[in-house]
PDB file of N, CA and C in Angstrom:
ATOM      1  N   UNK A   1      77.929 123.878 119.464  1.00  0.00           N
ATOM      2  CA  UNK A   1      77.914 124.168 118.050  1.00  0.00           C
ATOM      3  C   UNK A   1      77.973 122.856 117.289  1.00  0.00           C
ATOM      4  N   UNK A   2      76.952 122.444 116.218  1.00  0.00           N
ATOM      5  CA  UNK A   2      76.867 121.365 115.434  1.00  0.00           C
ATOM      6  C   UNK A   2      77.809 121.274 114.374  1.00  0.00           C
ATOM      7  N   UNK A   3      78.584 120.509 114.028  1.00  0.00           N
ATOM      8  CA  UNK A   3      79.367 120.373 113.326  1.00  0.00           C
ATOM      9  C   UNK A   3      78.605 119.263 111.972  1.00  0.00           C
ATOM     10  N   UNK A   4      78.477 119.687 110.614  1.00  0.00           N
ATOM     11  CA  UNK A   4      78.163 118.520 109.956  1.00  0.00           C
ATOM     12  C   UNK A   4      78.840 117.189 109.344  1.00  0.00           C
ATOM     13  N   UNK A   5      78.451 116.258 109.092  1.00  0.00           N
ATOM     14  CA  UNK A   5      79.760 114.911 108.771  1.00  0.00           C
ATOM     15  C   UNK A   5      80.368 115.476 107.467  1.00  0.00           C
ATOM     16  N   UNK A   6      79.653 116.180 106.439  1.00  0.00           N
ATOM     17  CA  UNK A   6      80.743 116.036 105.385  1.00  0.00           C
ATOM     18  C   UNK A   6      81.915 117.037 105.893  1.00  0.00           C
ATOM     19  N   UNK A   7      81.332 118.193 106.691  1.00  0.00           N
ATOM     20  CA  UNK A   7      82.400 119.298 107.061  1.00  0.00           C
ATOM     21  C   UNK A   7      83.325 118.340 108.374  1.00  0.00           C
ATOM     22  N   UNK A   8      83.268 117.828 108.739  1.00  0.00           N
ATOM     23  CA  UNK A   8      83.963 116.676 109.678  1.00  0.00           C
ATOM     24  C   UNK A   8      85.084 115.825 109.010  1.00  0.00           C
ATOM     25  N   UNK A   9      84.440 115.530 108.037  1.00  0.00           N
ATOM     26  CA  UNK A   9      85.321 114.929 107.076  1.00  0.00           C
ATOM     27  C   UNK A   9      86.903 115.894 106.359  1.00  0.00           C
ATOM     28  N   UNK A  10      85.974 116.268 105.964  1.00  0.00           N
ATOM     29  CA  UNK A  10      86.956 117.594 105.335  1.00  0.00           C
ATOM     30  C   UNK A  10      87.856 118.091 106.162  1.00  0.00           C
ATOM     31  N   UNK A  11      87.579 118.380 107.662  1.00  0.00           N
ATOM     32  CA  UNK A  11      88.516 119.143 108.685  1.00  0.00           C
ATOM     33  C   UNK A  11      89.309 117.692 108.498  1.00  0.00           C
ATOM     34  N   UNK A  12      89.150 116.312 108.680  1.00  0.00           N
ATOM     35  CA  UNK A  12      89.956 115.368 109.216  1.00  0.00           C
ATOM     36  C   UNK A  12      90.953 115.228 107.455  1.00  0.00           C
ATOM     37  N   UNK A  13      90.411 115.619 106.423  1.00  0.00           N
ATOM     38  CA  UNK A  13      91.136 115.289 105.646  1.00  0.00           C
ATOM     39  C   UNK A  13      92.278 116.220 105.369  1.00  0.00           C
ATOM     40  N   UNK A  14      91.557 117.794 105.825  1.00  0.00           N
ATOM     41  CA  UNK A  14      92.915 118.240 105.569  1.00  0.00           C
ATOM     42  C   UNK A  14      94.300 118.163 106.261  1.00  0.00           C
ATOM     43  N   UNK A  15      93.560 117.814 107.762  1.00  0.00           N
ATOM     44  CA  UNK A  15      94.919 117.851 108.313  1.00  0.00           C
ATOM     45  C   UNK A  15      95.708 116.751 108.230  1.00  0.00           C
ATOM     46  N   UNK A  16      95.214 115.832 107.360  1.00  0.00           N
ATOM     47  CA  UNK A  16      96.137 114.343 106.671  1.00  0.00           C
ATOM     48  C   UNK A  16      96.491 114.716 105.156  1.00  0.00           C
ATOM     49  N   UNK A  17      96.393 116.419 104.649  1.00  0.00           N
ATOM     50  CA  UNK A  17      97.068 116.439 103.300  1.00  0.00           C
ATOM     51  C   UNK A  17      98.498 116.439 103.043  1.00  0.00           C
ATOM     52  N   UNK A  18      99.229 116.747 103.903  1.00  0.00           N
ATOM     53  CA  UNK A  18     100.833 116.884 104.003  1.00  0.00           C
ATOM     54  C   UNK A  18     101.245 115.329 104.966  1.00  0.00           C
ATOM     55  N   UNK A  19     100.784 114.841 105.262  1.00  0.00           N
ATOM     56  CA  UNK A  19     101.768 113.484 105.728  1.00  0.00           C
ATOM     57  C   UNK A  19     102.090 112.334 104.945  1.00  0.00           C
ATOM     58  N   UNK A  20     103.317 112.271 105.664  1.00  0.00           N
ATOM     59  CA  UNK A  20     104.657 111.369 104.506  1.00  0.00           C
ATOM     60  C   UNK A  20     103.809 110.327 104.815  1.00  0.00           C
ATOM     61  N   UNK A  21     104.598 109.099 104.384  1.00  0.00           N
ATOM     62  CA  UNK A  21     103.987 107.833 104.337  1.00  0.00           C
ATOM     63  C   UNK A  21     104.436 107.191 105.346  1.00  0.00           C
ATOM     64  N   UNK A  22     103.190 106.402 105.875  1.00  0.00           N
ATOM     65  CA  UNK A  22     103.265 105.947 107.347  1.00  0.00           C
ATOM     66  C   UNK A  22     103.247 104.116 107.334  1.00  0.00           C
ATOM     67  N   UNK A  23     104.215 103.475 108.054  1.00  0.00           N
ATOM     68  CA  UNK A  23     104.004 101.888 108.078  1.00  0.00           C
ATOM     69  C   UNK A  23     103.140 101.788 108.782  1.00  0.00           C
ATOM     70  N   UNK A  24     102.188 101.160 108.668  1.00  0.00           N
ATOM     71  CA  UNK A  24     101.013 100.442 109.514  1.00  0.00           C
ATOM     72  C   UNK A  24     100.860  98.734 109.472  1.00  0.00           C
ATOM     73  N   UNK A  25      99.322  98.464 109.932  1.00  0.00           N
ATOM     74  CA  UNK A  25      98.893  97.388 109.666  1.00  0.00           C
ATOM     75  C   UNK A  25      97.637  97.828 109.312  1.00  0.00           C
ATOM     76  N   UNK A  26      96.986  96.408 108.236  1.00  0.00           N
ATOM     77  CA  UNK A  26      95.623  96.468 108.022  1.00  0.00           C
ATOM     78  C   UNK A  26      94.817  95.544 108.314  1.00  0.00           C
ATOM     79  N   UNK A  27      93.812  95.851 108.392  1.00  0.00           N
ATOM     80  CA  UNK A  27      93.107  94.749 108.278  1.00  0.00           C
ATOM     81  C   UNK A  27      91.223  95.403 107.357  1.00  0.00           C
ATOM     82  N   UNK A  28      91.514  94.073 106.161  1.00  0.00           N
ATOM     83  CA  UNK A  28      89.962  94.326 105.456  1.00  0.00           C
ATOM     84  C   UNK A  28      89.277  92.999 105.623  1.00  0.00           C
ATOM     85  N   UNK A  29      88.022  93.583 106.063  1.00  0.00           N
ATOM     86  CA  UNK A  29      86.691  92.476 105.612  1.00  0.00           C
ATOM     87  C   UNK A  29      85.552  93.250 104.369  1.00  0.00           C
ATOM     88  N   UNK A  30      85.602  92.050 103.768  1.00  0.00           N
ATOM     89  CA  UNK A  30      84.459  92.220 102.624  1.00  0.00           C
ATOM     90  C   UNK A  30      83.068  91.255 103.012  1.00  0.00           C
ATOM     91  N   UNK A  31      82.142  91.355 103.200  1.00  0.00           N
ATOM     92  CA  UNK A  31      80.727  91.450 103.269  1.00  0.00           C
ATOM     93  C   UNK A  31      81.156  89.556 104.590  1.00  0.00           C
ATOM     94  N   UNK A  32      81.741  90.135 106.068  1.00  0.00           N
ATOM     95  CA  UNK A  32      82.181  89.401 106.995  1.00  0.00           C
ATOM     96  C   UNK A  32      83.343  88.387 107.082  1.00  0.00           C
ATOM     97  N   UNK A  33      84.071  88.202 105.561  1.00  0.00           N
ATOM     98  CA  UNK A  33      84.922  87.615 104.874  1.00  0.00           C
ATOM     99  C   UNK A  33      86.268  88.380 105.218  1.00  0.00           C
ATOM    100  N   UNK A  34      87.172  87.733 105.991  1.00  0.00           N
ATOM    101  CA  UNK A  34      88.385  88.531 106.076  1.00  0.00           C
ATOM    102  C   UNK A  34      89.373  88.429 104.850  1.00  0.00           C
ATOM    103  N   UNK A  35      89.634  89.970 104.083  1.00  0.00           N
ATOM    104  CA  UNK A  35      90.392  89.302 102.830  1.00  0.00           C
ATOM    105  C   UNK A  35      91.849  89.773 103.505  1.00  0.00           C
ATOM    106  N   UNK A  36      92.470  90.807 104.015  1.00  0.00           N
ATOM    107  CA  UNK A  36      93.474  91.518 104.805  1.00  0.00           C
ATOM    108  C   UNK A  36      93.770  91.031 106.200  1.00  0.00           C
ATOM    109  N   UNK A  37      94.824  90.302 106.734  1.00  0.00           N
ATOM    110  CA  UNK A  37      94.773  89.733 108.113  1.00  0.00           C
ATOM    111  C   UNK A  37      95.738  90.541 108.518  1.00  0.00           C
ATOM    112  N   UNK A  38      95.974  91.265 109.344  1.00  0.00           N
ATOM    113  CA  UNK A  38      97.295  92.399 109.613  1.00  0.00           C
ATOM    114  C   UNK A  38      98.570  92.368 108.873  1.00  0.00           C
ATOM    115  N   UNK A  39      98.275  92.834 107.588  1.00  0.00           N
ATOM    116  CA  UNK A  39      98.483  92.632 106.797  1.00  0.00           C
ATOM    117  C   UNK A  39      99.965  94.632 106.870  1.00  0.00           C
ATOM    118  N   UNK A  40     100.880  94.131 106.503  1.00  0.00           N
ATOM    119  CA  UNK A  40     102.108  94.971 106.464  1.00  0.00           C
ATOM    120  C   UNK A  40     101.146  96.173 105.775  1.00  0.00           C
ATOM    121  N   UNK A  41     101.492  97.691 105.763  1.00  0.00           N
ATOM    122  CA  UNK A  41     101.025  98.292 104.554  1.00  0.00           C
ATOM    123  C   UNK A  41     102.026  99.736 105.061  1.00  0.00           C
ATOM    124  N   UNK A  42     101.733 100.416 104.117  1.00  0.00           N
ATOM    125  CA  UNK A  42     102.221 101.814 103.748  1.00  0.00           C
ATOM    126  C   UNK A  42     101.023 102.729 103.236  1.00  0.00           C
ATOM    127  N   UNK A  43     100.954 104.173 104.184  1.00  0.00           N
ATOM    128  CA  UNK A  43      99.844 104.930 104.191  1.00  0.00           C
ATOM    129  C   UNK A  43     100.125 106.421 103.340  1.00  0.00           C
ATOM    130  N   UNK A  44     100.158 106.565 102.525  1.00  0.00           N
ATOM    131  CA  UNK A  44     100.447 107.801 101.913  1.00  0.00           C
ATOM    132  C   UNK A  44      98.931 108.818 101.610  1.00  0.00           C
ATOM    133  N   UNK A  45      98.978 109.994 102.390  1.00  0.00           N
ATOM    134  CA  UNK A  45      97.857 110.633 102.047  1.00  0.00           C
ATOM    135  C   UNK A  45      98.033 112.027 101.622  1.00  0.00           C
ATOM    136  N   UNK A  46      97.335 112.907 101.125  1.00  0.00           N
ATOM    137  CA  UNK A  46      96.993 113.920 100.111  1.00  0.00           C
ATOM    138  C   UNK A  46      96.063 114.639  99.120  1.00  0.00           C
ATOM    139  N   UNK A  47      95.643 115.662  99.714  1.00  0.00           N
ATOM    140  CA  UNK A  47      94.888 116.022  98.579  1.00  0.00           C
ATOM    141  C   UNK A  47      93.650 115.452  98.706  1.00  0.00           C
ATOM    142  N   UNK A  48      92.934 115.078  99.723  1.00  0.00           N
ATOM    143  CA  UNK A  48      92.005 114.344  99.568  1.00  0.00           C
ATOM    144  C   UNK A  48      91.810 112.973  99.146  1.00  0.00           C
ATOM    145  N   UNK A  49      93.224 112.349  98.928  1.00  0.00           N
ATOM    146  CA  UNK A  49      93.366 110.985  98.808  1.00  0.00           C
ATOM    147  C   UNK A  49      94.221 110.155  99.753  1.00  0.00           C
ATOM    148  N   UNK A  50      94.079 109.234  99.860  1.00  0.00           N
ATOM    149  CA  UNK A  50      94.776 108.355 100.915  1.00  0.00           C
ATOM    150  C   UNK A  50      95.058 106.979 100.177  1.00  0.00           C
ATOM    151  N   UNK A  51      95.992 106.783 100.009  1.00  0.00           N
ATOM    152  CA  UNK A  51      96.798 105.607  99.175  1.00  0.00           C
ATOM    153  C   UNK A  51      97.398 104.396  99.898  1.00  0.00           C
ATOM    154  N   UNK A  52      96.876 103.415  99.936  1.00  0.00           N
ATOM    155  CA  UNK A  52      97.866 102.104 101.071  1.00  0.00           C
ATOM    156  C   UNK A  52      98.216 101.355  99.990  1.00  0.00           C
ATOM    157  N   UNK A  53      99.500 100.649 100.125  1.00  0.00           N
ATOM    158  CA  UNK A  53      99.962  99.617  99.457  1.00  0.00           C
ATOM    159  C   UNK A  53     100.157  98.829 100.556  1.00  0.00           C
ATOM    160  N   UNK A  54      99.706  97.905 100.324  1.00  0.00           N
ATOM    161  CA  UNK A  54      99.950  96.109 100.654  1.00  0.00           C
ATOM    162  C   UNK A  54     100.491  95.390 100.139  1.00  0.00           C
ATOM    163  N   UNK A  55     101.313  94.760 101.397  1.00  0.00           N
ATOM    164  CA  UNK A  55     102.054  93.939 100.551  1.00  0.00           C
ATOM    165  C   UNK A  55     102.415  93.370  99.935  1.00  0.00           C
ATOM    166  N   UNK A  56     102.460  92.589  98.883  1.00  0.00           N
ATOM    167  CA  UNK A  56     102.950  92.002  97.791  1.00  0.00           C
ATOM    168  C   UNK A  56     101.927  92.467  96.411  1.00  0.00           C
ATOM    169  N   UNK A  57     102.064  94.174  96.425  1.00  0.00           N
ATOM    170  CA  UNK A  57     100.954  94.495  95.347  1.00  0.00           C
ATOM    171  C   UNK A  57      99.901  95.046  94.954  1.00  0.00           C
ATOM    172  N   UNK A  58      99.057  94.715  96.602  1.00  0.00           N
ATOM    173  CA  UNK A  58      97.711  95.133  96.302  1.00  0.00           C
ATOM    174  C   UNK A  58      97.480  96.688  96.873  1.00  0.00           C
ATOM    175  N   UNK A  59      96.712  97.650  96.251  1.00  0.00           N
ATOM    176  CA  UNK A  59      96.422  98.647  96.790  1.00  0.00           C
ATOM    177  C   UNK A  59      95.123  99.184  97.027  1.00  0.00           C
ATOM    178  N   UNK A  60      95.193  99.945  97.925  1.00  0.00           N
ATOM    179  CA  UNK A  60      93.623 100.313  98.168  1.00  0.00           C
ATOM    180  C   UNK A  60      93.862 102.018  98.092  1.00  0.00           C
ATOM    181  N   UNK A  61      92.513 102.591  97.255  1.00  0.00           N
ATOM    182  CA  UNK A  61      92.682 104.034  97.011  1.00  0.00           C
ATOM    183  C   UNK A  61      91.162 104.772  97.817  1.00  0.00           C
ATOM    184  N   UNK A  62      91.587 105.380  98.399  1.00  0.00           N
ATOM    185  CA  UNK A  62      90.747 106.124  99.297  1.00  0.00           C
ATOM    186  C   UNK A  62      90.582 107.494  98.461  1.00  0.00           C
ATOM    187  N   UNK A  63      89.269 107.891  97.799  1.00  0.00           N
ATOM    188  CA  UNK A  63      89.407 109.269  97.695  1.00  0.00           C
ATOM    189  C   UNK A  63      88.132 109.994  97.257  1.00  0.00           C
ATOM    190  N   UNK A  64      88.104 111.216  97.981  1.00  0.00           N
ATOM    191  CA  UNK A  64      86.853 111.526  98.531  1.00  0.00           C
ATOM    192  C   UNK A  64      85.413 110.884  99.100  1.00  0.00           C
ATOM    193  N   UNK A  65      86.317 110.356  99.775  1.00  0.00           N
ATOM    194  CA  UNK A  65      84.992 108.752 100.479  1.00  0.00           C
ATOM    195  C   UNK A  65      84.688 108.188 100.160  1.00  0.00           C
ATOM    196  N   UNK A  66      85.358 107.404  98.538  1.00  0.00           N
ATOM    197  CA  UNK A  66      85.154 106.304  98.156  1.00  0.00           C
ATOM    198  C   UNK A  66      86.191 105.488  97.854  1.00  0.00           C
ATOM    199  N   UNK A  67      86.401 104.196  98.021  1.00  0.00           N
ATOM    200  CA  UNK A  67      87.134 102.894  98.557  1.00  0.00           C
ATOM    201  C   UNK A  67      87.414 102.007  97.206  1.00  0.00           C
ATOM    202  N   UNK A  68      88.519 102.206  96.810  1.00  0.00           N
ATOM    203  CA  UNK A  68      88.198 101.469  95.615  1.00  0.00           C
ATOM    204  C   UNK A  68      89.546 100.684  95.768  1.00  0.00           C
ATOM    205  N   UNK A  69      90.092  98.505  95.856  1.00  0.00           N
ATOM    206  CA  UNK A  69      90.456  97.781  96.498  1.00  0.00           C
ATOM    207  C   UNK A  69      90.932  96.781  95.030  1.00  0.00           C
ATOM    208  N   UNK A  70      92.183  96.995  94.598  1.00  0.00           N
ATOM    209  CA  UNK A  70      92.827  96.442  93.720  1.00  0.00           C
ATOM    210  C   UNK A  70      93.763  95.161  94.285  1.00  0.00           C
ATOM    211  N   UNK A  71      93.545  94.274  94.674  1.00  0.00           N
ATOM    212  CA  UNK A  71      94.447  93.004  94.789  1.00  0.00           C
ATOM    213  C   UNK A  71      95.503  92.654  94.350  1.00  0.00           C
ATOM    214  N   UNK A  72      96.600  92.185  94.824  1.00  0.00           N
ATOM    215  CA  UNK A  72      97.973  91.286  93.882  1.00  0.00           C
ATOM    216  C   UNK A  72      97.133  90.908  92.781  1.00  0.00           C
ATOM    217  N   UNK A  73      96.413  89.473  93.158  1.00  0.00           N
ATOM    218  CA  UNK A  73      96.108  88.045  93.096  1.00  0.00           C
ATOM    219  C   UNK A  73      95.017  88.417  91.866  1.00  0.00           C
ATOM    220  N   UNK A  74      94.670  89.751  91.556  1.00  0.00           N
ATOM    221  CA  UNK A  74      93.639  89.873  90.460  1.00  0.00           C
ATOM    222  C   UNK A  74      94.284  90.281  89.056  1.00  0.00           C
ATOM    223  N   UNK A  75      94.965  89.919  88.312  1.00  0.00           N
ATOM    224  CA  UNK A  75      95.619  90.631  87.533  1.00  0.00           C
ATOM    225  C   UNK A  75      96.878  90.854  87.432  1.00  0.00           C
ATOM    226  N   UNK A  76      97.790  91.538  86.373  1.00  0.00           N
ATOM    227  CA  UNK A  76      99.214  92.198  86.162  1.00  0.00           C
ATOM    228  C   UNK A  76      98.970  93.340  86.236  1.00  0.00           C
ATOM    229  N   UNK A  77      99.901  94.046  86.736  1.00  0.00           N
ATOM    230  CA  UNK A  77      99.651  95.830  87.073  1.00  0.00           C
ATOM    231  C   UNK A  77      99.890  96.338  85.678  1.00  0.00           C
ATOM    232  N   UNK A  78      99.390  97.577  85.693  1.00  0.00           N
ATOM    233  CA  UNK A  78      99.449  98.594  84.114  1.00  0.00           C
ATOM    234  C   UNK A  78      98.505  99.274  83.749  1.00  0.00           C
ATOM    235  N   UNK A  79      98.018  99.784  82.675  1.00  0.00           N
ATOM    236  CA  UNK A  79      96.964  99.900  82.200  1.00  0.00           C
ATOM    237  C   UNK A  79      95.640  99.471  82.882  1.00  0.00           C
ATOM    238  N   UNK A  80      95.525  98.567  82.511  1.00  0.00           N
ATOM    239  CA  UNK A  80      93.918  97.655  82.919  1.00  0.00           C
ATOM    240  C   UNK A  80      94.418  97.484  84.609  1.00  0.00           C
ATOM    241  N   UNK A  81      95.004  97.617  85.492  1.00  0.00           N
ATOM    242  CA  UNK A  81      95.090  97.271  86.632  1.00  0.00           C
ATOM    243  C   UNK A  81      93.793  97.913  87.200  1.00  0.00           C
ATOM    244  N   UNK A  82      93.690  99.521  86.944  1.00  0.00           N
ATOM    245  CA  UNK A  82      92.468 100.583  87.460  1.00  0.00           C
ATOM    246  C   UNK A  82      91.296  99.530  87.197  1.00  0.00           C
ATOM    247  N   UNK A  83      91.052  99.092  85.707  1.00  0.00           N
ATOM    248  CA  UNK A  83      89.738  98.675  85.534  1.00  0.00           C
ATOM    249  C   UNK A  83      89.336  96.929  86.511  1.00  0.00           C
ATOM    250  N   UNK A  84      90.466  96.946  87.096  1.00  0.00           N
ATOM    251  CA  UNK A  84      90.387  95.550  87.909  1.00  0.00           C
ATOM    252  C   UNK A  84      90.302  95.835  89.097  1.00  0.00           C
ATOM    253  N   UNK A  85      90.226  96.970  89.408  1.00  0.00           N
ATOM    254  CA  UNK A  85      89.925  96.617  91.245  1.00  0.00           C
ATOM    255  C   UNK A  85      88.433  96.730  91.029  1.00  0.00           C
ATOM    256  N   UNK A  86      88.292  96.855  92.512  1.00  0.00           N
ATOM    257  CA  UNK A  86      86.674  96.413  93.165  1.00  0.00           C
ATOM    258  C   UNK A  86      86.625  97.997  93.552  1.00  0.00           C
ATOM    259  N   UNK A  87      85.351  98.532  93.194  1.00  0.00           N
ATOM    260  CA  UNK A  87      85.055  99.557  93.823  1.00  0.00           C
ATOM    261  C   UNK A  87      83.530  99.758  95.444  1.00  0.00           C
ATOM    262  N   UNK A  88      83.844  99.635  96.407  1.00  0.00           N
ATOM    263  CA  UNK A  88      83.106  99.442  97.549  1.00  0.00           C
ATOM    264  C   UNK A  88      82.377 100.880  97.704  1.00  0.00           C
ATOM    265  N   UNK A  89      82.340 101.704  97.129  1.00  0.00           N
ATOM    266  CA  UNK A  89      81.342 102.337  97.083  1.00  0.00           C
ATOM    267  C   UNK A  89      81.832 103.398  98.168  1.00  0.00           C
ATOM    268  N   UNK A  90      80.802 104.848  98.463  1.00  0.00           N
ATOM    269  CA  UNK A  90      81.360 105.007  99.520  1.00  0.00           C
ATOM    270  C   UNK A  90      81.345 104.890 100.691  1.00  0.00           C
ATOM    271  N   UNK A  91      82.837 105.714 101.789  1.00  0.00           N
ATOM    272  CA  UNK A  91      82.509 104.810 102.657  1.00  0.00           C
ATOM    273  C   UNK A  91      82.781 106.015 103.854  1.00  0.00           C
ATOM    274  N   UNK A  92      82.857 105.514 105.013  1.00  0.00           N
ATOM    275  CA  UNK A  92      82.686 107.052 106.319  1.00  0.00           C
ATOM    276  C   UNK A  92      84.049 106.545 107.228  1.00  0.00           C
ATOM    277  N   UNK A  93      84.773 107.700 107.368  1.00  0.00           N
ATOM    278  CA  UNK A  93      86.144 107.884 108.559  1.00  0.00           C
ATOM    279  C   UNK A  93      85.513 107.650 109.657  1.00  0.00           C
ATOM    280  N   UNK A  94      86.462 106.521 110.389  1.00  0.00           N
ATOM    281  CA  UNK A  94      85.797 106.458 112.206  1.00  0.00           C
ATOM    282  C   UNK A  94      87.611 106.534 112.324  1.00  0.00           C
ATOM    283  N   UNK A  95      87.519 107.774 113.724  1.00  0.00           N
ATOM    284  CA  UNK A  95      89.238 107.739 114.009  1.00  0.00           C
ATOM    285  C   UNK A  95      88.738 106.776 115.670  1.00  0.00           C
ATOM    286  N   UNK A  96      89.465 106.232 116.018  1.00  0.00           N
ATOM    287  CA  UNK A  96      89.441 105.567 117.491  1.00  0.00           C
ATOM    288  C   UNK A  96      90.391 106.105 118.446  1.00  0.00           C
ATOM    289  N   UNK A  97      90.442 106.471 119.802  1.00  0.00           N
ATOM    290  CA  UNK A  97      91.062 106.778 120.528  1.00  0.00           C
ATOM    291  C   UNK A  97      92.783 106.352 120.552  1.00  0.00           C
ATOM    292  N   UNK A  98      92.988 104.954 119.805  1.00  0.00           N
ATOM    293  CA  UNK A  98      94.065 104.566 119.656  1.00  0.00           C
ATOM    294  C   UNK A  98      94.777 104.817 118.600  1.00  0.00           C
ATOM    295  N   UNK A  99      94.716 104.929 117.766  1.00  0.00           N
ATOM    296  CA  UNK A  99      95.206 105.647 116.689  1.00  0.00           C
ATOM    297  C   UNK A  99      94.835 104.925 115.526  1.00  0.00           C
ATOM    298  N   UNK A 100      93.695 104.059 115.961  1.00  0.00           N
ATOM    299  CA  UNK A 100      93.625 103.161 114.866  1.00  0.00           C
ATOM    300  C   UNK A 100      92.288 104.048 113.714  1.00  0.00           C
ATOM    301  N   UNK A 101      92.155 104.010 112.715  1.00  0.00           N
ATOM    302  CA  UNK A 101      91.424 104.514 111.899  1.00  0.00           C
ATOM    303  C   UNK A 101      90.791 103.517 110.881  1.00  0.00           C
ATOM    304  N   UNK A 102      89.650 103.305 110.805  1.00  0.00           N
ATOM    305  CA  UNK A 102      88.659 102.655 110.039  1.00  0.00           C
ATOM    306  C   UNK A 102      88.075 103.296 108.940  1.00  0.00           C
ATOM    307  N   UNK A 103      87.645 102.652 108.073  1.00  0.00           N
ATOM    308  CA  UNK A 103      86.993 103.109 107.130  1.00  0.00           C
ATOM    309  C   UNK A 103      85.939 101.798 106.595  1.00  0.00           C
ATOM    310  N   UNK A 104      84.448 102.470 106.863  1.00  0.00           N
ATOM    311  CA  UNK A 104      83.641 101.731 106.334  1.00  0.00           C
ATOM    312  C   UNK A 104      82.463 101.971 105.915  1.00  0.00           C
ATOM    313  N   UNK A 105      81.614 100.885 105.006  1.00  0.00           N
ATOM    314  CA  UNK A 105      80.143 101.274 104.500  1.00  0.00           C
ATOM    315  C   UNK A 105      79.581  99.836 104.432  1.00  0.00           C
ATOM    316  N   UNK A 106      78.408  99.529 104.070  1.00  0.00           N
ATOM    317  CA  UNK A 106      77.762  98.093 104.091  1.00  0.00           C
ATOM    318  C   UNK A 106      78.323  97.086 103.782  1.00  0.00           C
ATOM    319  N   UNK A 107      79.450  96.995 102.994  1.00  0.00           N
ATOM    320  CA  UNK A 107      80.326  95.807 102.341  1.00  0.00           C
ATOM    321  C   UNK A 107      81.043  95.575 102.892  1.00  0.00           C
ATOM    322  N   UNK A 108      81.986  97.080 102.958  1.00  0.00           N
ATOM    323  CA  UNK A 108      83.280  96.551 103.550  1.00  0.00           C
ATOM    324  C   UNK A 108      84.079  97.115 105.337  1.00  0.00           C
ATOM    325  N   UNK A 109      85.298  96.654 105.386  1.00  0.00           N
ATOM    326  CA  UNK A 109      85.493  97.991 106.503  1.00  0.00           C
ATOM    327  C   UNK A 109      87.132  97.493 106.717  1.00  0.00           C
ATOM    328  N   UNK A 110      87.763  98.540 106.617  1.00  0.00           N
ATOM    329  CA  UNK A 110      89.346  98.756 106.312  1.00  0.00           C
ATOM    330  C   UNK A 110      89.999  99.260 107.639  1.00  0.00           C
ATOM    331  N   UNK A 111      90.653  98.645 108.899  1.00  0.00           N
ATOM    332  CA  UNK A 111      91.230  99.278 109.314  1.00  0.00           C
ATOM    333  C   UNK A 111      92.731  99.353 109.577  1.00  0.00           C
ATOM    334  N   UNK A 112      92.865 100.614 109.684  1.00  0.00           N
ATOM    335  CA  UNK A 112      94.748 101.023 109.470  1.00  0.00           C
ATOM    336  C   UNK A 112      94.899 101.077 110.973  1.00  0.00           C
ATOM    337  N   UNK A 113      96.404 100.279 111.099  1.00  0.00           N
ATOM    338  CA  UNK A 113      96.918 101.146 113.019  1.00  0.00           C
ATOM    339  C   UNK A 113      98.382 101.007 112.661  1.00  0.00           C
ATOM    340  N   UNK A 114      98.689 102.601 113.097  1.00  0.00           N
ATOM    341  CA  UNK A 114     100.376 102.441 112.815  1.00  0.00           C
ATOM    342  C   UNK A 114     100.661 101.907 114.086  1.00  0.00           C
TER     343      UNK A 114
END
């Protein structure tokens, strides 16, 4: 039986709508550029969104398959913080046998391992 990717998606998102927030590590590259080097983070997901904070600030918002990557180092948080991140467009769930989980599309590619 064929299963399609967006319905793939959806099965993997719901069963990440109720989990607490998880310590991990990250790691991001932007267009082969490492900006995230295992980098501390916190994984909060829901609802079709998935929320990491990094450490000292920066957050990355996952939601409905698109990646949108707010930095410390860009700005003061508040208001205008939203209009200062980077939005990477969207992007596709790869889970790995290890528990590590990726997320990527032509630019970028985000991966979490608790």
């Amino acid at each position: 039986m064929s299963i399609s990717r967006s319905a793939a998606v959806a099965v993997l998102f719901t069963g990440l709508a109720s989990s607490p927030a998880l310590a991990a590590t990250c790691n991001l590259t932007v267009l082969g550029t490492s900006i995230l080097d295992d980098e501390a983070c916190t994984v909060a997901t829901g609802r079709g969104l998935t929320r990491i904070a990094v450490g000292a600030g920066s957050t990355i918002v996952i939601r409905r398959q698109t990646m949108r990557v707010a930095l410390a180092g860009d700005g003061p948080a508040g208001r205008r913080r939203h209009a200062r991140a980077t939005s990477y467009g969207e992007v596709i769930t790869s889970g790995d046998s290890d528990d590590k989980t990726c997320y990527f599309n032509q630019r970028a590619v985000l991966c979490v391992e608790p």
